[in-house]
PDB file of N, CA and C in Angstrom:
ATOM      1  N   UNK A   1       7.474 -36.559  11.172  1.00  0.00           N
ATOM      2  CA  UNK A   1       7.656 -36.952   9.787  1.00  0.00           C
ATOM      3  C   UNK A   1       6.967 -38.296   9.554  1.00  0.00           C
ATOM      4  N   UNK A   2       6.939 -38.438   8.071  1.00  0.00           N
ATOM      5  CA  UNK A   2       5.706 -39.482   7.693  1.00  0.00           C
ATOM      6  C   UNK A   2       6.478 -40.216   6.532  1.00  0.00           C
ATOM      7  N   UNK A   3       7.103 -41.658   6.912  1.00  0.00           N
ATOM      8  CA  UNK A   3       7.580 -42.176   5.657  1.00  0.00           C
ATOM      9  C   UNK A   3       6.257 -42.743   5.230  1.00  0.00           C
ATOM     10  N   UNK A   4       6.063 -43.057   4.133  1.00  0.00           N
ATOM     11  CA  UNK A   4       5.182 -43.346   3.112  1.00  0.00           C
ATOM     12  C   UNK A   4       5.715 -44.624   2.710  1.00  0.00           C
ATOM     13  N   UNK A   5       5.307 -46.035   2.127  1.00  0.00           N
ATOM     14  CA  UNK A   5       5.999 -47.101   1.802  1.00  0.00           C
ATOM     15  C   UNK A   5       5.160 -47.855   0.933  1.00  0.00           C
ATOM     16  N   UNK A   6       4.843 -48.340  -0.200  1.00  0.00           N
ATOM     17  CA  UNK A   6       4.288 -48.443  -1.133  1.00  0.00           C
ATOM     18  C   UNK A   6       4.693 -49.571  -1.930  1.00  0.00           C
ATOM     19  N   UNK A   7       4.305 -51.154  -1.887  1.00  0.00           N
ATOM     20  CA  UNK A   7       5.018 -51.938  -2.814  1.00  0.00           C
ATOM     21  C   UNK A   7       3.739 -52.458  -4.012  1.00  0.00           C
ATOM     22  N   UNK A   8       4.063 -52.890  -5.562  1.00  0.00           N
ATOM     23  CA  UNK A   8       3.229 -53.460  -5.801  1.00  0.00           C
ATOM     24  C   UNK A   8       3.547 -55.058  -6.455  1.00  0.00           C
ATOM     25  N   UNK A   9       2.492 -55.838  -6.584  1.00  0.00           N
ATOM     26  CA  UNK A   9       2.833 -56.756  -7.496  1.00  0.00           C
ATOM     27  C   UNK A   9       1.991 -56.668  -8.663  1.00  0.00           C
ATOM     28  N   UNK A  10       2.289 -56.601 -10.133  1.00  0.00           N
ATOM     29  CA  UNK A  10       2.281 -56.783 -11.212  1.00  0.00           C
ATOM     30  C   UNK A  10       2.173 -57.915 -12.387  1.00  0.00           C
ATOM     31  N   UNK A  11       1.266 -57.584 -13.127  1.00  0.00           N
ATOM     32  CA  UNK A  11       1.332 -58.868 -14.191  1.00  0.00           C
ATOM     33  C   UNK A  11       1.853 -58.741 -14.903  1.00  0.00           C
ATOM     34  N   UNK A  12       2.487 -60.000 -15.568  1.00  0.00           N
ATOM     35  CA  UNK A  12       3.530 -59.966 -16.080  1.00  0.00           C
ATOM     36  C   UNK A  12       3.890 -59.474 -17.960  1.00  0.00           C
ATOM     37  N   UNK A  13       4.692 -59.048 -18.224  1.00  0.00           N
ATOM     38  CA  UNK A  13       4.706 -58.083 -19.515  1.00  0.00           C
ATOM     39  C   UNK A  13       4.411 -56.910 -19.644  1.00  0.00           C
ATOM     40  N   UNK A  14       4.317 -56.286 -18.382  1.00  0.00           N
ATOM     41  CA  UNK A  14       3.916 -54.956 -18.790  1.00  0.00           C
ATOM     42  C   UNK A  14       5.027 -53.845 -18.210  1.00  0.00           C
ATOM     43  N   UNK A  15       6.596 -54.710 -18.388  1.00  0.00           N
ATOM     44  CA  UNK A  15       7.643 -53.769 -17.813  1.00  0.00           C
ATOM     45  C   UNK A  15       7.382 -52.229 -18.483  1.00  0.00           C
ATOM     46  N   UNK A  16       7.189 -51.808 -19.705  1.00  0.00           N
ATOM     47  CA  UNK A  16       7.087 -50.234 -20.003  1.00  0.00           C
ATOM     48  C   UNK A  16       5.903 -49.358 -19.319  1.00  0.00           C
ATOM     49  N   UNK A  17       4.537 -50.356 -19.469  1.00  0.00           N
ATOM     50  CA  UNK A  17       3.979 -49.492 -18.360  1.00  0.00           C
ATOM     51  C   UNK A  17       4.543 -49.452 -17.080  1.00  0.00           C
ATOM     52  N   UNK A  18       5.321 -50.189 -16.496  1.00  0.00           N
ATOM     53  CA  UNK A  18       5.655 -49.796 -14.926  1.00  0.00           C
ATOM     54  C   UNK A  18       6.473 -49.262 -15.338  1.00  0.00           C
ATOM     55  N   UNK A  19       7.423 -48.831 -15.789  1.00  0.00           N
ATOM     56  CA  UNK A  19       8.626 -47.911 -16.475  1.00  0.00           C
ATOM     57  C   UNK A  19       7.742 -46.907 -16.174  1.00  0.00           C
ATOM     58  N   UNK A  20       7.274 -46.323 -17.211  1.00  0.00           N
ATOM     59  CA  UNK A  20       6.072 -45.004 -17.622  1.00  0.00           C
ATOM     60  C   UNK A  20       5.654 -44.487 -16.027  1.00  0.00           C
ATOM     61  N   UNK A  21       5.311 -45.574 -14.792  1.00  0.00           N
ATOM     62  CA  UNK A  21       4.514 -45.245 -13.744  1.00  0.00           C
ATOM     63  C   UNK A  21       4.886 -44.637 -12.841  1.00  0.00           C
ATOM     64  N   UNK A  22       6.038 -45.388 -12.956  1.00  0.00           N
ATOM     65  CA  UNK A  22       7.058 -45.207 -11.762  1.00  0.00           C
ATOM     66  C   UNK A  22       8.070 -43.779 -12.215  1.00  0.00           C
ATOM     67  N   UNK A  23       8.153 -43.577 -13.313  1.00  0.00           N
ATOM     68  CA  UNK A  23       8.584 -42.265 -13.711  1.00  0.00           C
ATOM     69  C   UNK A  23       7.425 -41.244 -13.238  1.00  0.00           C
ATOM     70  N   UNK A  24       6.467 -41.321 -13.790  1.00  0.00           N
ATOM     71  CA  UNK A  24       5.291 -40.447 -13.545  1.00  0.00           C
ATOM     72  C   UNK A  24       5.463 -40.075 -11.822  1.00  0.00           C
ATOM     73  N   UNK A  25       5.682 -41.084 -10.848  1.00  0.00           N
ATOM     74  CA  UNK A  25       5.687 -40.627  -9.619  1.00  0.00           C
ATOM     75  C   UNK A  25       6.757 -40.145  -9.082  1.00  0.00           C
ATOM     76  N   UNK A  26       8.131 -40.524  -9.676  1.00  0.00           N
ATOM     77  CA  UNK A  26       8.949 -38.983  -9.455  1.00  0.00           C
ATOM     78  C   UNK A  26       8.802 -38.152 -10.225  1.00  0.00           C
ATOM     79  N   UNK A  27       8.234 -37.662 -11.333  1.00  0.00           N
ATOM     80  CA  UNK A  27       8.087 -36.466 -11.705  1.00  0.00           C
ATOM     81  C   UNK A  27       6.813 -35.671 -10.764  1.00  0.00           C
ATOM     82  N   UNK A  28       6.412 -36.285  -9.912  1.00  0.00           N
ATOM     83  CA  UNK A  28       5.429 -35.352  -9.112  1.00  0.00           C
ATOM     84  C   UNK A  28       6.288 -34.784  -8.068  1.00  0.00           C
ATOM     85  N   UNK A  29       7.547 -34.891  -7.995  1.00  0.00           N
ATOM     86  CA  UNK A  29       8.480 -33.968  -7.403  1.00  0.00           C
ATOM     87  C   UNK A  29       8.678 -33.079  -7.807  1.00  0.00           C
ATOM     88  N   UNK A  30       8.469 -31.499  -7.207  1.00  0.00           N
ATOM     89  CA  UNK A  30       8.320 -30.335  -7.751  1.00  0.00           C
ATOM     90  C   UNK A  30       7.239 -29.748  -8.211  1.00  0.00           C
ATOM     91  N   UNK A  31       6.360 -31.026  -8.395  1.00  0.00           N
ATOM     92  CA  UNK A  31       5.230 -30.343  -8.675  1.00  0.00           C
ATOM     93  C   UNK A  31       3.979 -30.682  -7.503  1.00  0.00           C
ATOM     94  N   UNK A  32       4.151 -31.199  -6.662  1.00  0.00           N
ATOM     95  CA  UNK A  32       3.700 -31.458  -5.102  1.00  0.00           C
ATOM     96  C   UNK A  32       4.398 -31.126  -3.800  1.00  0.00           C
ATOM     97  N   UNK A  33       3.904 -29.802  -3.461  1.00  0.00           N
ATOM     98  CA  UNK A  33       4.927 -29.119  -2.244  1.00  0.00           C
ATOM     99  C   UNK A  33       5.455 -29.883  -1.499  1.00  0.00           C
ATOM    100  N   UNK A  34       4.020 -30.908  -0.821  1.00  0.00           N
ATOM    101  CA  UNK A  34       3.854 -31.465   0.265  1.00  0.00           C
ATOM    102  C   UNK A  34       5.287 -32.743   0.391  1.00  0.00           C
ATOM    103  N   UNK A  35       5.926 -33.316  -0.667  1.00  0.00           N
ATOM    104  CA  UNK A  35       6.466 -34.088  -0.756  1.00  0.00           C
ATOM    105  C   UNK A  35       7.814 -33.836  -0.069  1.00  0.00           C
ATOM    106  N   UNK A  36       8.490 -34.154   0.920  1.00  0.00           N
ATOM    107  CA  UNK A  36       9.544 -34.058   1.042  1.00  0.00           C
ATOM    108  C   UNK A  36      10.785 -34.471   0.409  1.00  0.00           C
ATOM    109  N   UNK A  37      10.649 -36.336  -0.015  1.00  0.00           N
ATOM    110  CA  UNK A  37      11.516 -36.606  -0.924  1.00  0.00           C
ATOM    111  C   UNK A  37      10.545 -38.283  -1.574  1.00  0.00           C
ATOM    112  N   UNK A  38      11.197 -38.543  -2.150  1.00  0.00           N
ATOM    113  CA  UNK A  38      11.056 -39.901  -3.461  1.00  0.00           C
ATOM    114  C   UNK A  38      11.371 -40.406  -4.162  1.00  0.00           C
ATOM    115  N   UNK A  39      11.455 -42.149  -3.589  1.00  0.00           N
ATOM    116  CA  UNK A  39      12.449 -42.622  -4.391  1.00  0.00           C
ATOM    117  C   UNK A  39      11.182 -43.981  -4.981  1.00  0.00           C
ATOM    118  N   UNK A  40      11.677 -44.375  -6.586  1.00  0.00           N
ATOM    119  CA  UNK A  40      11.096 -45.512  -6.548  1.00  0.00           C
ATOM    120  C   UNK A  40      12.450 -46.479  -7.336  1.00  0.00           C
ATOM    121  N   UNK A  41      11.795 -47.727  -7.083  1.00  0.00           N
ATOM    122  CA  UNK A  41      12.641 -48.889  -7.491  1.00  0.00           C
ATOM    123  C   UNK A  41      12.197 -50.072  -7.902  1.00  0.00           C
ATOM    124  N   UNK A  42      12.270 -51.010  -9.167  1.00  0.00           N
ATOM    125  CA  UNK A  42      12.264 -52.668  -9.251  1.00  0.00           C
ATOM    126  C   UNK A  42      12.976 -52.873  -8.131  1.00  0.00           C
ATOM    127  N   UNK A  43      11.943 -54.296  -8.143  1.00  0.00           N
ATOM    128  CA  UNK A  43      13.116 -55.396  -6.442  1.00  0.00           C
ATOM    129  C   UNK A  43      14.191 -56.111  -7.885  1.00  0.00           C
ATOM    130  N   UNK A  44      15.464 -55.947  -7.036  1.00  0.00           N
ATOM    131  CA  UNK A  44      16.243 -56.627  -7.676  1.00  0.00           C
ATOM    132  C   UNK A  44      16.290 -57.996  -7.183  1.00  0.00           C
ATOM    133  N   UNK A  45      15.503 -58.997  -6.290  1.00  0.00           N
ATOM    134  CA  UNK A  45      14.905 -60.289  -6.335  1.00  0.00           C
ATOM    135  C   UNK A  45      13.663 -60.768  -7.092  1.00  0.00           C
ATOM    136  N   UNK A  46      14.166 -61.558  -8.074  1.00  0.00           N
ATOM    137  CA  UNK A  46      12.474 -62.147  -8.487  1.00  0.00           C
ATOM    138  C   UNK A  46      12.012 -63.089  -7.782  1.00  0.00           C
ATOM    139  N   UNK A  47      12.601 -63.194  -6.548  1.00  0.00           N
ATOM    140  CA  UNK A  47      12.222 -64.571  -6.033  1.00  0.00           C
ATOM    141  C   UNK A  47      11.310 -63.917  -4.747  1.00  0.00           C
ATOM    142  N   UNK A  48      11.123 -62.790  -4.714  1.00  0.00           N
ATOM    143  CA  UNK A  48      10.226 -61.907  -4.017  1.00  0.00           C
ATOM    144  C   UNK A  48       9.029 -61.463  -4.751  1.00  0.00           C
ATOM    145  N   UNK A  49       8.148 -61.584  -3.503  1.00  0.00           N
ATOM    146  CA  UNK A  49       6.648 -61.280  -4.630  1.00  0.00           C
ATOM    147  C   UNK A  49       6.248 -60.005  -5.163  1.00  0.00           C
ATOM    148  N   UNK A  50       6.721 -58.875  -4.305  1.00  0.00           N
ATOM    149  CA  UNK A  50       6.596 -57.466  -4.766  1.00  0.00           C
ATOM    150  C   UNK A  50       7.590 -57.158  -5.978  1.00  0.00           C
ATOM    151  N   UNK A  51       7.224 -56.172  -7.100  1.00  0.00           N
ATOM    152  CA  UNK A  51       8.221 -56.130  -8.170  1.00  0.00           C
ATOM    153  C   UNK A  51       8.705 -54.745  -8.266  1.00  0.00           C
ATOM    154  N   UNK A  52       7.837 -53.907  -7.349  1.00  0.00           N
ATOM    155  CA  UNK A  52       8.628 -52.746  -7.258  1.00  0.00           C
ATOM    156  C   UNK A  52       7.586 -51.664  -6.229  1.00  0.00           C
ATOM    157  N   UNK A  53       8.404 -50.745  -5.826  1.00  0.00           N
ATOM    158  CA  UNK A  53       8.506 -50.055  -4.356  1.00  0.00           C
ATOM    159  C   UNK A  53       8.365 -48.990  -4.717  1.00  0.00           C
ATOM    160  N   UNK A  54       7.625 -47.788  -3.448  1.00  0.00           N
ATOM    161  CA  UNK A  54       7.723 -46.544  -3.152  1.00  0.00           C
ATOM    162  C   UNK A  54       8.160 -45.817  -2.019  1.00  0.00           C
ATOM    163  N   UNK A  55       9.050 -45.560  -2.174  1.00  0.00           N
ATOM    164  CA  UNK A  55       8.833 -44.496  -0.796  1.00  0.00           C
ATOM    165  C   UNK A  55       9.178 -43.338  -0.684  1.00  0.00           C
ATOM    166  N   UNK A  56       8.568 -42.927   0.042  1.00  0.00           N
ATOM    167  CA  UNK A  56       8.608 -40.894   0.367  1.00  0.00           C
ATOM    168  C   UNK A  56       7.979 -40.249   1.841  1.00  0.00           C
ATOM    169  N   UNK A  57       8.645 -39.184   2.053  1.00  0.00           N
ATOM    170  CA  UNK A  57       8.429 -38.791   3.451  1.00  0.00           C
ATOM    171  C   UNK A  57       7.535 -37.494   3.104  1.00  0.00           C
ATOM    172  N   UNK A  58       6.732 -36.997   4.118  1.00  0.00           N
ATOM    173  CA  UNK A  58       5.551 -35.989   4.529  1.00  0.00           C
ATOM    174  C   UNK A  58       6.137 -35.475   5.591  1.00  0.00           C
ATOM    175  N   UNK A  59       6.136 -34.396   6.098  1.00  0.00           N
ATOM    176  CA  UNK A  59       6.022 -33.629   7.146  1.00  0.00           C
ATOM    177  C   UNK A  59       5.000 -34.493   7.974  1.00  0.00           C
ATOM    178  N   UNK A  60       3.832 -34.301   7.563  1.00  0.00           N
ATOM    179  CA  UNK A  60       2.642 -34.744   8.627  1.00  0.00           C
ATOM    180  C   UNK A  60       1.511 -35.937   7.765  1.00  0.00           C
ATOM    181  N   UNK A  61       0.717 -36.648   8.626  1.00  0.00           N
ATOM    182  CA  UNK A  61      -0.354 -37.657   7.811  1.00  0.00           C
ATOM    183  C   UNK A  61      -1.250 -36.521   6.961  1.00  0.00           C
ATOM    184  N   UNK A  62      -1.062 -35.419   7.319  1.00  0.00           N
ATOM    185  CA  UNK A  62      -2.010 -34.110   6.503  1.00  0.00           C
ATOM    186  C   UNK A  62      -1.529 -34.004   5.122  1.00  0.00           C
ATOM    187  N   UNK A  63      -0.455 -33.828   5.350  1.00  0.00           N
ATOM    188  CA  UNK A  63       0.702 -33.593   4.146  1.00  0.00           C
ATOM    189  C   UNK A  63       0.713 -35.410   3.265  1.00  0.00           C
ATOM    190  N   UNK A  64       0.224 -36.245   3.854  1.00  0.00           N
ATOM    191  CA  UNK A  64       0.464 -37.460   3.112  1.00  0.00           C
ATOM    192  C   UNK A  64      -0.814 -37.221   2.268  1.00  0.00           C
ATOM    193  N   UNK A  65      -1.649 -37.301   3.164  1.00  0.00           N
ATOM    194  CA  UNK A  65      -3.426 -37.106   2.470  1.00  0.00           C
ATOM    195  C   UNK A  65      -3.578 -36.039   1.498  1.00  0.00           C
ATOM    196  N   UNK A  66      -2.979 -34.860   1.343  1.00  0.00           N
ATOM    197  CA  UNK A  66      -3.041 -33.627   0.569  1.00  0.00           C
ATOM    198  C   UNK A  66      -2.337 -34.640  -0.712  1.00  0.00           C
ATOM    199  N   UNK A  67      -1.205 -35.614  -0.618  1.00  0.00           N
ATOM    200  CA  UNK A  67      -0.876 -36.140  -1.892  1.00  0.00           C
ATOM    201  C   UNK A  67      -1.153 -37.150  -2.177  1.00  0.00           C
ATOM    202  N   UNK A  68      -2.200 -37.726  -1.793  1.00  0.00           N
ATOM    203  CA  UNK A  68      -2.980 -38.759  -2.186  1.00  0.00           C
ATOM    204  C   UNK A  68      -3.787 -38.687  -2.425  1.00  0.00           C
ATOM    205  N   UNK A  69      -4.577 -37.512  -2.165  1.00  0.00           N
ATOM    206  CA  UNK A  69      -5.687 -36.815  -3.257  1.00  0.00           C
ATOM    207  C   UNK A  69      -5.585 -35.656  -4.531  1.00  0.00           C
ATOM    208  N   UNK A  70      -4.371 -35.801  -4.459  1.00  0.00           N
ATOM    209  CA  UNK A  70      -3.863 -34.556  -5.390  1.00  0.00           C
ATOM    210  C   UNK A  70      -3.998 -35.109  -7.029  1.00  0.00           C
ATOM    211  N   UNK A  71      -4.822 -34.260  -7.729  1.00  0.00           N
ATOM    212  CA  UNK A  71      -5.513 -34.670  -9.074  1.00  0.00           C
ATOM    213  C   UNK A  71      -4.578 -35.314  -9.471  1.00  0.00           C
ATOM    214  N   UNK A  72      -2.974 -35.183  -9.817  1.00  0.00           N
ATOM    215  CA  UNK A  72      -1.365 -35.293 -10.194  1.00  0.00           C
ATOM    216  C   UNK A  72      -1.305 -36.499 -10.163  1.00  0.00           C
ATOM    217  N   UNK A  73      -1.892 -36.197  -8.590  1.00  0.00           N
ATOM    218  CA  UNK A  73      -0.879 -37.810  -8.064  1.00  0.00           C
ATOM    219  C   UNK A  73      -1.950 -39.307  -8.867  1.00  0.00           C
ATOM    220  N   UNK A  74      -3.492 -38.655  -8.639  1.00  0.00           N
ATOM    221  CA  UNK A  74      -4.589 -39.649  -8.615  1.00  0.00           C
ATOM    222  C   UNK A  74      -4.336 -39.758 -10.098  1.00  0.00           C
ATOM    223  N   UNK A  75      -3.632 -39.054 -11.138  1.00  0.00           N
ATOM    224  CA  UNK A  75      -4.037 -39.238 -12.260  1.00  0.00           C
ATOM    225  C   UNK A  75      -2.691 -40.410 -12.516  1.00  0.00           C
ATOM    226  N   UNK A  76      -1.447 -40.229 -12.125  1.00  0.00           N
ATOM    227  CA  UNK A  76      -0.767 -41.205 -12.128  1.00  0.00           C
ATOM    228  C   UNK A  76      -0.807 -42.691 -12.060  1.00  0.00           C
ATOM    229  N   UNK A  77      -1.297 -42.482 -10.220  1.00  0.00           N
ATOM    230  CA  UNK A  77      -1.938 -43.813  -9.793  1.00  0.00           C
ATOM    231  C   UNK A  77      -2.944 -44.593 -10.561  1.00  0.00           C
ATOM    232  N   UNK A  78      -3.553 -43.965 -11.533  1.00  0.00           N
ATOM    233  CA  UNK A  78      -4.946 -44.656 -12.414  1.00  0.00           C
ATOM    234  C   UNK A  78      -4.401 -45.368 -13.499  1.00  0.00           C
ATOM    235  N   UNK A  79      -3.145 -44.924 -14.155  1.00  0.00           N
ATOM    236  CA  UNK A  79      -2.370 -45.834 -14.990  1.00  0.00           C
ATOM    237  C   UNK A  79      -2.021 -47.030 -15.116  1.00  0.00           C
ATOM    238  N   UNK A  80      -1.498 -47.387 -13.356  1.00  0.00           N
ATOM    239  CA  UNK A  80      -1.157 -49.187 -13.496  1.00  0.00           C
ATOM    240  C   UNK A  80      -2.608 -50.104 -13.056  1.00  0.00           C
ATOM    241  N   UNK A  81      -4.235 -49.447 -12.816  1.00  0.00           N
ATOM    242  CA  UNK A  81      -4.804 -49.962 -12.403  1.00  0.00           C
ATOM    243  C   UNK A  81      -5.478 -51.308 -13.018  1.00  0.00           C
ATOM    244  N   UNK A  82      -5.047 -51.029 -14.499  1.00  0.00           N
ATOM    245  CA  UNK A  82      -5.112 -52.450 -15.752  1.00  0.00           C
ATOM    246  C   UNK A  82      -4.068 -53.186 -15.151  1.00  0.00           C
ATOM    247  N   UNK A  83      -2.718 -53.452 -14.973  1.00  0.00           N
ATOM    248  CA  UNK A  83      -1.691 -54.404 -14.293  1.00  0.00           C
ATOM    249  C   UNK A  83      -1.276 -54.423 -13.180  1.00  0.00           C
ATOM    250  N   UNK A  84      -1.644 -53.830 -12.484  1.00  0.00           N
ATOM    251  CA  UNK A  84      -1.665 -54.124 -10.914  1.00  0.00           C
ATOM    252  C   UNK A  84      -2.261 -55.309 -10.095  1.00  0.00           C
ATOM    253  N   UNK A  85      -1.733 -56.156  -9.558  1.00  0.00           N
ATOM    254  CA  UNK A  85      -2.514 -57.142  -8.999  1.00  0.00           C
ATOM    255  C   UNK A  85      -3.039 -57.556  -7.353  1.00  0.00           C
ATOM    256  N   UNK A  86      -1.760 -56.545  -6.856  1.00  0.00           N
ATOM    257  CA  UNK A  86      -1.509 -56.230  -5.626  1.00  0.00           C
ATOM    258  C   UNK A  86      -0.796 -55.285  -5.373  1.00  0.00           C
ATOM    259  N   UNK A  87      -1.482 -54.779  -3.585  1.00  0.00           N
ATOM    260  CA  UNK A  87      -0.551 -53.442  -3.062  1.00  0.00           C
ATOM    261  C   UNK A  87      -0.577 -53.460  -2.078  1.00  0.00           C
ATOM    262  N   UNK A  88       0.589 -53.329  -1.292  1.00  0.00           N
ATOM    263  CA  UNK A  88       0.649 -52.814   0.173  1.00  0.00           C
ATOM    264  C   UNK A  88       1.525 -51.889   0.467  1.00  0.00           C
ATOM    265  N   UNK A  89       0.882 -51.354   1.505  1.00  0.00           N
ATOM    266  CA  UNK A  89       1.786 -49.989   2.046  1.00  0.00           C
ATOM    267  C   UNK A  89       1.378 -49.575   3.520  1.00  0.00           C
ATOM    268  N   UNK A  90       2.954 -49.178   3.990  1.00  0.00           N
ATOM    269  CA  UNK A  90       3.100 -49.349   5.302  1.00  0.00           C
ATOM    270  C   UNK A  90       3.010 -47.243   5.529  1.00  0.00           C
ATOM    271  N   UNK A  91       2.543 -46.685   6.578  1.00  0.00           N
ATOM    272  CA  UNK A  91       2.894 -45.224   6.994  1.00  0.00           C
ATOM    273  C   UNK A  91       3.195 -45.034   8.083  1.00  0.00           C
ATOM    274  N   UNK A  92       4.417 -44.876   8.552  1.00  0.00           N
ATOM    275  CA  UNK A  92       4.817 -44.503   9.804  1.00  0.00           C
ATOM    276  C   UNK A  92       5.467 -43.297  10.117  1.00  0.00           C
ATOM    277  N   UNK A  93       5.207 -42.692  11.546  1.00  0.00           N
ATOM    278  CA  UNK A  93       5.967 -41.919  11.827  1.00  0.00           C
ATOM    279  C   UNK A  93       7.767 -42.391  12.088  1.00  0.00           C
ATOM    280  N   UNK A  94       8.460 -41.153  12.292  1.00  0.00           N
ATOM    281  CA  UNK A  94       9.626 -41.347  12.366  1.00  0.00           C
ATOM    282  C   UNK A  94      10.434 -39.634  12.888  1.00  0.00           C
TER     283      UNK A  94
END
C-alpha cells in the first residue's frame, strides 16, 4: 500500500477557491477506482506554514501514477495553480 501525502501553502484570500479544491478532490472518490480512500483538511495551526493537506492510499505506486495522470484528477489540480505558492508531498509504502 501507498499513502499519498500532499500539503500546500497558499496566498492569502483565496479561502473559497481552496474550499472549491479541496472539495473537487474528494469528489474524485468514486469516480477514480484506483483510490482507496481520502481525506482532505485546513491545518487548524496558523502558526504552521502549510494551510492545508492531502492524503490517500493506492494499492501500488502504479495505482498512485494512474491518479495523477487521470484527466479528473489533472483537471482539479489546475485550479489552485493561480494561488498556490508551495507544495510538498511525501509517498510511502506501508
Amino acid at each position: 500500500m501507498i499513502k499519498h501525502i500532499v500539503m500546500w501553502k497558499f496566498k492569502e484570500g483565496n479561502e473559497q477557491k481552496i474550499s472549491e479544491f479541496l472539495k473537487g478532490l474528494e469528489g474524485l472518490v468514486g469516480q477514480i477506482d484506483v483510490i482507496r480512500s481520502l481525506k482532505t483538511g485546513m491545518n487548524a495551526n496558523p502558526k504552521e506554514k502549510f494551510g492545508a493537506v492531502l492524503e490517500c492510499e493506492f494499492d501500488s505506486l502504479e495505482d498512485l501514477n494512474a491518479y495523477a495522470t487521470d484527466p479528473r484528477h489533472v483537471a482539479v489540480a489546475s485550479t489552485i495553480k493561480d494561488i498556490a505558492l508551495e507544495r510538498a508531498c511525501v509517498d510511502y509504502e506501508f
